[in-house]
Protein backbone atom coordinates (compact mmCIF):
# COMPACT_ATOMS: atom_id res chain seq x y z
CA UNK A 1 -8.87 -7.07 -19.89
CA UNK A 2 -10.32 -10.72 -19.13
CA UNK A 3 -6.99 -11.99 -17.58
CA UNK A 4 -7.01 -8.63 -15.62
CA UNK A 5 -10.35 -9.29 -14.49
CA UNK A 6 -9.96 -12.84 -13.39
CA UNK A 7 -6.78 -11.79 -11.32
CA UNK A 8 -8.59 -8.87 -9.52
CA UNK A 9 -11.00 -11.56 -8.88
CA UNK A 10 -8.47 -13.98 -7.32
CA UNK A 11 -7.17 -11.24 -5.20
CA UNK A 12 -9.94 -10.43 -4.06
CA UNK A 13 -10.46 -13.63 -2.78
CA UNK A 14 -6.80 -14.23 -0.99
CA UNK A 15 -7.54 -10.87 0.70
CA UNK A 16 -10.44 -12.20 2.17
CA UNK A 17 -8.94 -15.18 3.39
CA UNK A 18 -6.04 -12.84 4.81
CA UNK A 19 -8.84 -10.86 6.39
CA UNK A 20 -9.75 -13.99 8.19
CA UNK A 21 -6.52 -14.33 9.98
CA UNK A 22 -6.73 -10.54 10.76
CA UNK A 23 -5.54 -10.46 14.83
CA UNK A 24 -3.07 -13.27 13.95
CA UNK A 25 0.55 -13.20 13.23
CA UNK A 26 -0.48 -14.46 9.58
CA UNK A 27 -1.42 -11.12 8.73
CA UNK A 28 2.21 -9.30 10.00
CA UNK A 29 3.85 -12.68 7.65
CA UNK A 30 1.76 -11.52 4.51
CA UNK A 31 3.12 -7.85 4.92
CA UNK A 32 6.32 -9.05 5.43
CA UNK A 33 5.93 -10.94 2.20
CA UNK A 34 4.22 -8.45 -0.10
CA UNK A 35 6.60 -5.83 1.21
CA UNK A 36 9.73 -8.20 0.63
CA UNK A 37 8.14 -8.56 -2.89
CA UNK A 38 8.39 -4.76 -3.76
CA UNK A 39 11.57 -4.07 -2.22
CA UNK A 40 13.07 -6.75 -4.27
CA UNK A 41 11.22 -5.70 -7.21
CA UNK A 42 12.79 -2.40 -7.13
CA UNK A 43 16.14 -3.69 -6.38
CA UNK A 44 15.89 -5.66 -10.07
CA UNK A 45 14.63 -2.57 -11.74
CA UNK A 46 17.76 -0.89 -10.58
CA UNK A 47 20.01 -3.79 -11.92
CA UNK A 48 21.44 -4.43 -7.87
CA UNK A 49 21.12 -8.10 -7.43
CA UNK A 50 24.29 -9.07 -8.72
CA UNK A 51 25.47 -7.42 -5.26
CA UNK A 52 24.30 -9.89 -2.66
CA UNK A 53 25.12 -8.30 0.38
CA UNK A 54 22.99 -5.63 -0.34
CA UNK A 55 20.30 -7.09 -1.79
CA UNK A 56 20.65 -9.03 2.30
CA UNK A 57 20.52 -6.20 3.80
CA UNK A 58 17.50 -4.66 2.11
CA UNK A 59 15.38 -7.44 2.06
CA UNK A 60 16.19 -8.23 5.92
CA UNK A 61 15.24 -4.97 6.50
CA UNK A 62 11.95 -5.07 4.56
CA UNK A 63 11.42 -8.41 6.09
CA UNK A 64 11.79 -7.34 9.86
CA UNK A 65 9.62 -4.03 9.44
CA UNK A 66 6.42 -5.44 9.45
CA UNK A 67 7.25 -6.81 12.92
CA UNK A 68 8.62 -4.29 14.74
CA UNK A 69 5.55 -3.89 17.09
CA UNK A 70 5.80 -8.00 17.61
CA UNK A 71 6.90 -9.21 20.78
CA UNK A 72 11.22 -9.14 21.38
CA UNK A 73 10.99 -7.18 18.17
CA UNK A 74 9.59 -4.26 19.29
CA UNK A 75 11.57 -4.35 22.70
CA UNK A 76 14.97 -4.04 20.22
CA UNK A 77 13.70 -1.88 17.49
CA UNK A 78 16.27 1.07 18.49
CA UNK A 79 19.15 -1.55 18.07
CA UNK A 80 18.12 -2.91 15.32
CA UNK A 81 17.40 0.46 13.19
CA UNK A 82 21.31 1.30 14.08
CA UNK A 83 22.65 -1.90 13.18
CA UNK A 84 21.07 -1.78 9.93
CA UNK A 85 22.00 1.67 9.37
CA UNK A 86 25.48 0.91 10.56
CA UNK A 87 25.50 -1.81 7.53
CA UNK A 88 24.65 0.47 5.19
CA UNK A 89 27.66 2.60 5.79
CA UNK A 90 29.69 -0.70 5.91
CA UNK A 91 28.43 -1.45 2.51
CA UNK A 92 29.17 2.48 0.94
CA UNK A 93 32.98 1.53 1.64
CA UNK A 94 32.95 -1.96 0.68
CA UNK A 95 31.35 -1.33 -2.66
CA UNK A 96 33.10 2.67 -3.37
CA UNK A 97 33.89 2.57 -6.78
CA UNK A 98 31.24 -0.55 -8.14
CA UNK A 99 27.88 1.60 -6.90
CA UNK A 100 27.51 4.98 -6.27
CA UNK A 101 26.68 6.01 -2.99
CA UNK A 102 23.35 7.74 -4.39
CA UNK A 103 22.19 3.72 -5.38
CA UNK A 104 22.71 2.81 -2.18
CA UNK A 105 21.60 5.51 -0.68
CA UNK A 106 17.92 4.45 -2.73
CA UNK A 107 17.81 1.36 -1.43
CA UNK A 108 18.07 2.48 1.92
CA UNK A 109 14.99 4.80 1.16
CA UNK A 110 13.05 2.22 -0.46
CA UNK A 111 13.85 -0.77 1.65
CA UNK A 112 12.84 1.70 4.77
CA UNK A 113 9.36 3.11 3.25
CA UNK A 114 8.27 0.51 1.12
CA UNK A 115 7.67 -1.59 4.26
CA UNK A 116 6.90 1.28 6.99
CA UNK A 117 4.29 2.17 4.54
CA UNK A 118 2.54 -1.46 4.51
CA UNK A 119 3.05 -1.69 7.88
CA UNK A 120 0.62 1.10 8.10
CA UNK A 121 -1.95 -1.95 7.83
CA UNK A 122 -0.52 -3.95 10.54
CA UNK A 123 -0.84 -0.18 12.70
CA UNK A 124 -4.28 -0.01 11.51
CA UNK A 125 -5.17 -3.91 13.32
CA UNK A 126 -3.06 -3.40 16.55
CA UNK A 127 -4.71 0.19 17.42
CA UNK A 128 -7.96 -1.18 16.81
CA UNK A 129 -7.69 -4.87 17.68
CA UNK A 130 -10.80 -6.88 18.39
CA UNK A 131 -12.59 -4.08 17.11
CA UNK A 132 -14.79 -3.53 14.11
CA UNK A 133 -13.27 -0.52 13.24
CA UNK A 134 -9.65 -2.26 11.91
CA UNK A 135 -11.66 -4.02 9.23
CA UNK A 136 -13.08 -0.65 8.09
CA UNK A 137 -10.16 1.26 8.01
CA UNK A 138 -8.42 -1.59 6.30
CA UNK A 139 -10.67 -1.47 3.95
CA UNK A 140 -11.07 2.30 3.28
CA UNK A 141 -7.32 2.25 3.07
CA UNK A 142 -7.39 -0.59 -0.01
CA UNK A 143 -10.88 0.68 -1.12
CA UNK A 144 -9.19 4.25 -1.77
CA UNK A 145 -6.33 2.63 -4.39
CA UNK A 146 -8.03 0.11 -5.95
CA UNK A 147 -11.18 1.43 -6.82
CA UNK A 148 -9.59 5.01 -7.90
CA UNK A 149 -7.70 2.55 -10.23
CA UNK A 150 -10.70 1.07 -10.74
CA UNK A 151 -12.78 3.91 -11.07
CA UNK A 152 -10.45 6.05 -13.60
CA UNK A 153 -9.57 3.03 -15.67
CA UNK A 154 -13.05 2.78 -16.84
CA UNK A 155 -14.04 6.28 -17.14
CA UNK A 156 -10.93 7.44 -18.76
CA UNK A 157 -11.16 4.56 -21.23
CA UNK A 158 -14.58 5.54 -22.37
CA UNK A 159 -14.54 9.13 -21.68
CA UNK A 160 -10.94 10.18 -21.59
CA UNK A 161 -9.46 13.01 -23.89
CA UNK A 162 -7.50 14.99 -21.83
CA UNK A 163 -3.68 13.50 -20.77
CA UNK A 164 -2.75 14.07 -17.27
CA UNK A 165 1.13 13.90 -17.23
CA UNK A 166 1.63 12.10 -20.54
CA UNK A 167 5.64 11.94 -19.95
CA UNK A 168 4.99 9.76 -16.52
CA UNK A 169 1.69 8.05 -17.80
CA UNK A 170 0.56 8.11 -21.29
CA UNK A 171 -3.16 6.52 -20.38
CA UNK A 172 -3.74 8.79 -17.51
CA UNK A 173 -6.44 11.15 -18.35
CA UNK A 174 -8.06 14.31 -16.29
CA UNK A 175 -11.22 12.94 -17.02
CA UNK A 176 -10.37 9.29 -15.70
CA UNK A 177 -8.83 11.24 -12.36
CA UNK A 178 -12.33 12.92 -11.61
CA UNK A 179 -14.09 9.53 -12.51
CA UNK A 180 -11.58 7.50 -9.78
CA UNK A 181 -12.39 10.04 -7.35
CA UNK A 182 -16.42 10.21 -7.56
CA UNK A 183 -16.36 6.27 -8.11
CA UNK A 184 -14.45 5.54 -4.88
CA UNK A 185 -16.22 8.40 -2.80
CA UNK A 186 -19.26 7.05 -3.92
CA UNK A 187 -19.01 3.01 -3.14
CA UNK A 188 -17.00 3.96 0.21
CA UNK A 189 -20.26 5.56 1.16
CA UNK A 190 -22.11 2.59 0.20
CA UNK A 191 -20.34 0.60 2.33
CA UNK A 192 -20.00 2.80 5.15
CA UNK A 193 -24.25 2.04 4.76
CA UNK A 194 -23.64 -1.43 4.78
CA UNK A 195 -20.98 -1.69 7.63
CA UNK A 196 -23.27 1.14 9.72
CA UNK A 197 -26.88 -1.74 9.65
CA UNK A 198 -24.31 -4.69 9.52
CA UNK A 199 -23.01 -4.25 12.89
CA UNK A 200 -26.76 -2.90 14.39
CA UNK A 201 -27.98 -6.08 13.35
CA UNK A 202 -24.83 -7.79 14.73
CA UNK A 203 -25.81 -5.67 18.28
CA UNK A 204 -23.12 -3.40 17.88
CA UNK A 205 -23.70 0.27 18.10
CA UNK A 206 -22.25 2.19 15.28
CA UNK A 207 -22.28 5.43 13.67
CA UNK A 208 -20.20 6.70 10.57
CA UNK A 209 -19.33 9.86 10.72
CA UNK A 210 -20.65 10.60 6.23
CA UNK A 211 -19.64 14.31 6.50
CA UNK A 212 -16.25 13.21 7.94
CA UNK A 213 -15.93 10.16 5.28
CA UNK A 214 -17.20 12.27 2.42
CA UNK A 215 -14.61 14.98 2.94
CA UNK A 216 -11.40 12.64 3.48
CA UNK A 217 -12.25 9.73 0.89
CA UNK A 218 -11.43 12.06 -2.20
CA UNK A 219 -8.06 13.17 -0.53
CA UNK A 220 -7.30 9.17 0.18
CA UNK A 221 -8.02 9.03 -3.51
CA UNK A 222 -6.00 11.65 -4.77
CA UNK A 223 -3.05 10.12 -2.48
CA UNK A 224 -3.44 6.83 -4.07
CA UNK A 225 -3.15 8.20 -7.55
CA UNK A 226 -0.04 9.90 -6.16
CA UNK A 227 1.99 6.29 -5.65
CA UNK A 228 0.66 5.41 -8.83
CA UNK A 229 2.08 8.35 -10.35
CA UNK A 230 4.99 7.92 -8.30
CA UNK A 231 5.49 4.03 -8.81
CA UNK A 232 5.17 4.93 -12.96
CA UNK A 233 7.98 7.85 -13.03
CA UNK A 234 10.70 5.34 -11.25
CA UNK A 235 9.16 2.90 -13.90
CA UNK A 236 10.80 5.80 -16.43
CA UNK A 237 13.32 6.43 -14.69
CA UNK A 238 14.43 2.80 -14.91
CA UNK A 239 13.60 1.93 -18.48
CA UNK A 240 10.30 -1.04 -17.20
CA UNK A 241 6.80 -1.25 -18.19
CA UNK A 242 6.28 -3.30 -15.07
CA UNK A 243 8.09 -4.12 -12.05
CA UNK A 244 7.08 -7.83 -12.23
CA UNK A 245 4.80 -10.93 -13.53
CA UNK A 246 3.71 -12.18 -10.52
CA UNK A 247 0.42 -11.23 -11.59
CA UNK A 248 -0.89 -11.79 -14.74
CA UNK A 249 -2.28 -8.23 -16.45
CA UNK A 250 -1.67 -6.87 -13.19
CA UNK A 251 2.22 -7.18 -13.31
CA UNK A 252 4.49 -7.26 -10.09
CA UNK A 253 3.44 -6.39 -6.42
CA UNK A 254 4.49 -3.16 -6.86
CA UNK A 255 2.14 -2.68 -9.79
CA UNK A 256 -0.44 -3.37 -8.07
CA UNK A 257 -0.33 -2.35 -4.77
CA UNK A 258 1.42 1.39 -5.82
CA UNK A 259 -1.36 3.40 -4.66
CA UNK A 260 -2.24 1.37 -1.73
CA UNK A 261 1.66 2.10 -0.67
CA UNK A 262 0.19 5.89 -0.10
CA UNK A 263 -3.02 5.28 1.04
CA UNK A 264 -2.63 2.99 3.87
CA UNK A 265 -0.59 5.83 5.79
CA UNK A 266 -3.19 8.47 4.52
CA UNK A 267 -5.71 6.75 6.07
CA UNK A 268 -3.45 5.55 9.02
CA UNK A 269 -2.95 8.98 10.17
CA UNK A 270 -6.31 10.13 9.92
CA UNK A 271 -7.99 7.49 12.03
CA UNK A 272 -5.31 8.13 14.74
CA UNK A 273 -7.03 11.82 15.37
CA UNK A 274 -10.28 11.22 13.68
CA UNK A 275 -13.45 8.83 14.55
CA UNK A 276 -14.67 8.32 10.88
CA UNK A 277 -16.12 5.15 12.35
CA UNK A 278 -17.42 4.76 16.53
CA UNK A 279 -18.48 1.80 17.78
CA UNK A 280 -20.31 0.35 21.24
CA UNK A 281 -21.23 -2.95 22.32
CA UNK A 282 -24.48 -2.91 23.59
């Protein structure tokens, strides 16, 4: 638990630096990395690398997602989304008979969402850039994984008796669910407080809407434990504890960030249509 402690600690700390460099392309680069990460985590879980054109392919595609709303990027997005499909095909015939089409099919699914989905983030900065609300939602949206995981590690290892889906997730516990839930509702409200008087006192006119927040931060919740839930059965399916090392009693990217991969399009899609946070400039 100490090693797991002193990594949350130092990631804490690079995410605040990132945080920094928030309206800069820096920020699109560390998607593009973390997101490169995953995909290429998954494709070692499913024993692909040996075949290096596809393992190309899907990491070029997971590298170029992240900056699809960037400059000439965006302007050839339609060509580029049918040349990479286009190479997927290629590679079905090229490799018929060495990996079935359902494999590569996968990696097409994976390589596509894994990225999309933490390039909600990069969504969440350029619809609200130079505004106070892209830190917020960024924040709700890593708030709502980590501390569920947070939240429902704790309470189910003190108060847990009751498995959730044992066969997926042996430690998972009802009890630990409900605990994740209350514990991130209850320190998003917090610092909905603390973000409401810190931007008064930084002239800034700003109201949180706590009805709105106190309704949608369980179901942000509940969709994080979902990609952890998710990210554990392909963990089964593929015969891992953990997708990675990178960090120590944390494991691989993948491990870590799992439930963030559902919440950061959760919470995407509901700050499109809904002001949980309006601000003014005096």
């Amino acid at each position: 638990m100490r090693v797991r402690i002193l990594t949350g600690i130092v990631l804490v700390l690079v995410l605040v630096a990132v945080c920094l460099f928030l309206d800069t392309l820096l920020f699109n680069a560390v998607i593009c990395a973390v997101s490169g990460l995953g995909v290429f985590e998954l494709l070692r879980a499913m024993k692909l690398l040996e075949f290096k054109d596809l393992v190309v392919l899907s990491m070029s595609q997971a590298l170029i997602i992240p900056f699809m709303r960037a400059g000439y990027v965006e302007r050839l997005g339609a060509p580029i989304v049918l040349a990479v499909t286009l190479c997927y095909f290629v590679l079905m015939v090229k490799n018929s008979g060495r990996v079935e089409i359902g494999r590569i099919s996968s990696v097409f699914m994976f390589s596509t969402l894994i990225p999309l989905f933490f390039s909600c983030a990069v969504y969440i900065r350029d619809d609200f850039s130079g505004d106070a609300r892209s830190g917020f939602y960024l924040f709700l949206a890593l708030g709502a994984g980590w501390l569920s995981d947070t939240g429902a590690y704790f309470v189910g290892t003190f108060f847990g008796r009751h498995k959730m889906i044992p066969s997926i997730s042996p430690k998972k516990t009802w009890e630990g669910t409900a605990g994740g839930i209350i514990f991130c509702t209850a320190v998003t409200l917090l610092i909905g407080m603390g973000t409401e008087r810190w931007l008064w006192g930084a002239g800034i006119s700003a109201r949180v809407d706590y009805r709105l927040l106190f309704f949608l931060t369980p179901l942000f919740s509940v969709a994080g434990m979902l990609g952890d839930l998710t990210a554990s059965a392909i963990k089964r399916e593929f015969g891992i504890k953990d997708y990675g090392n990178l960090m120590p009693g944390h494991g691989g990217v993948l491990d870590r960030f799992d439930s963030v991969l559902f919440t950061l399009p959760a919470v995407y899609t509901a700050v499109r249509y809904l002001e949980i946070l309006s601000v003014m400039a005096d």
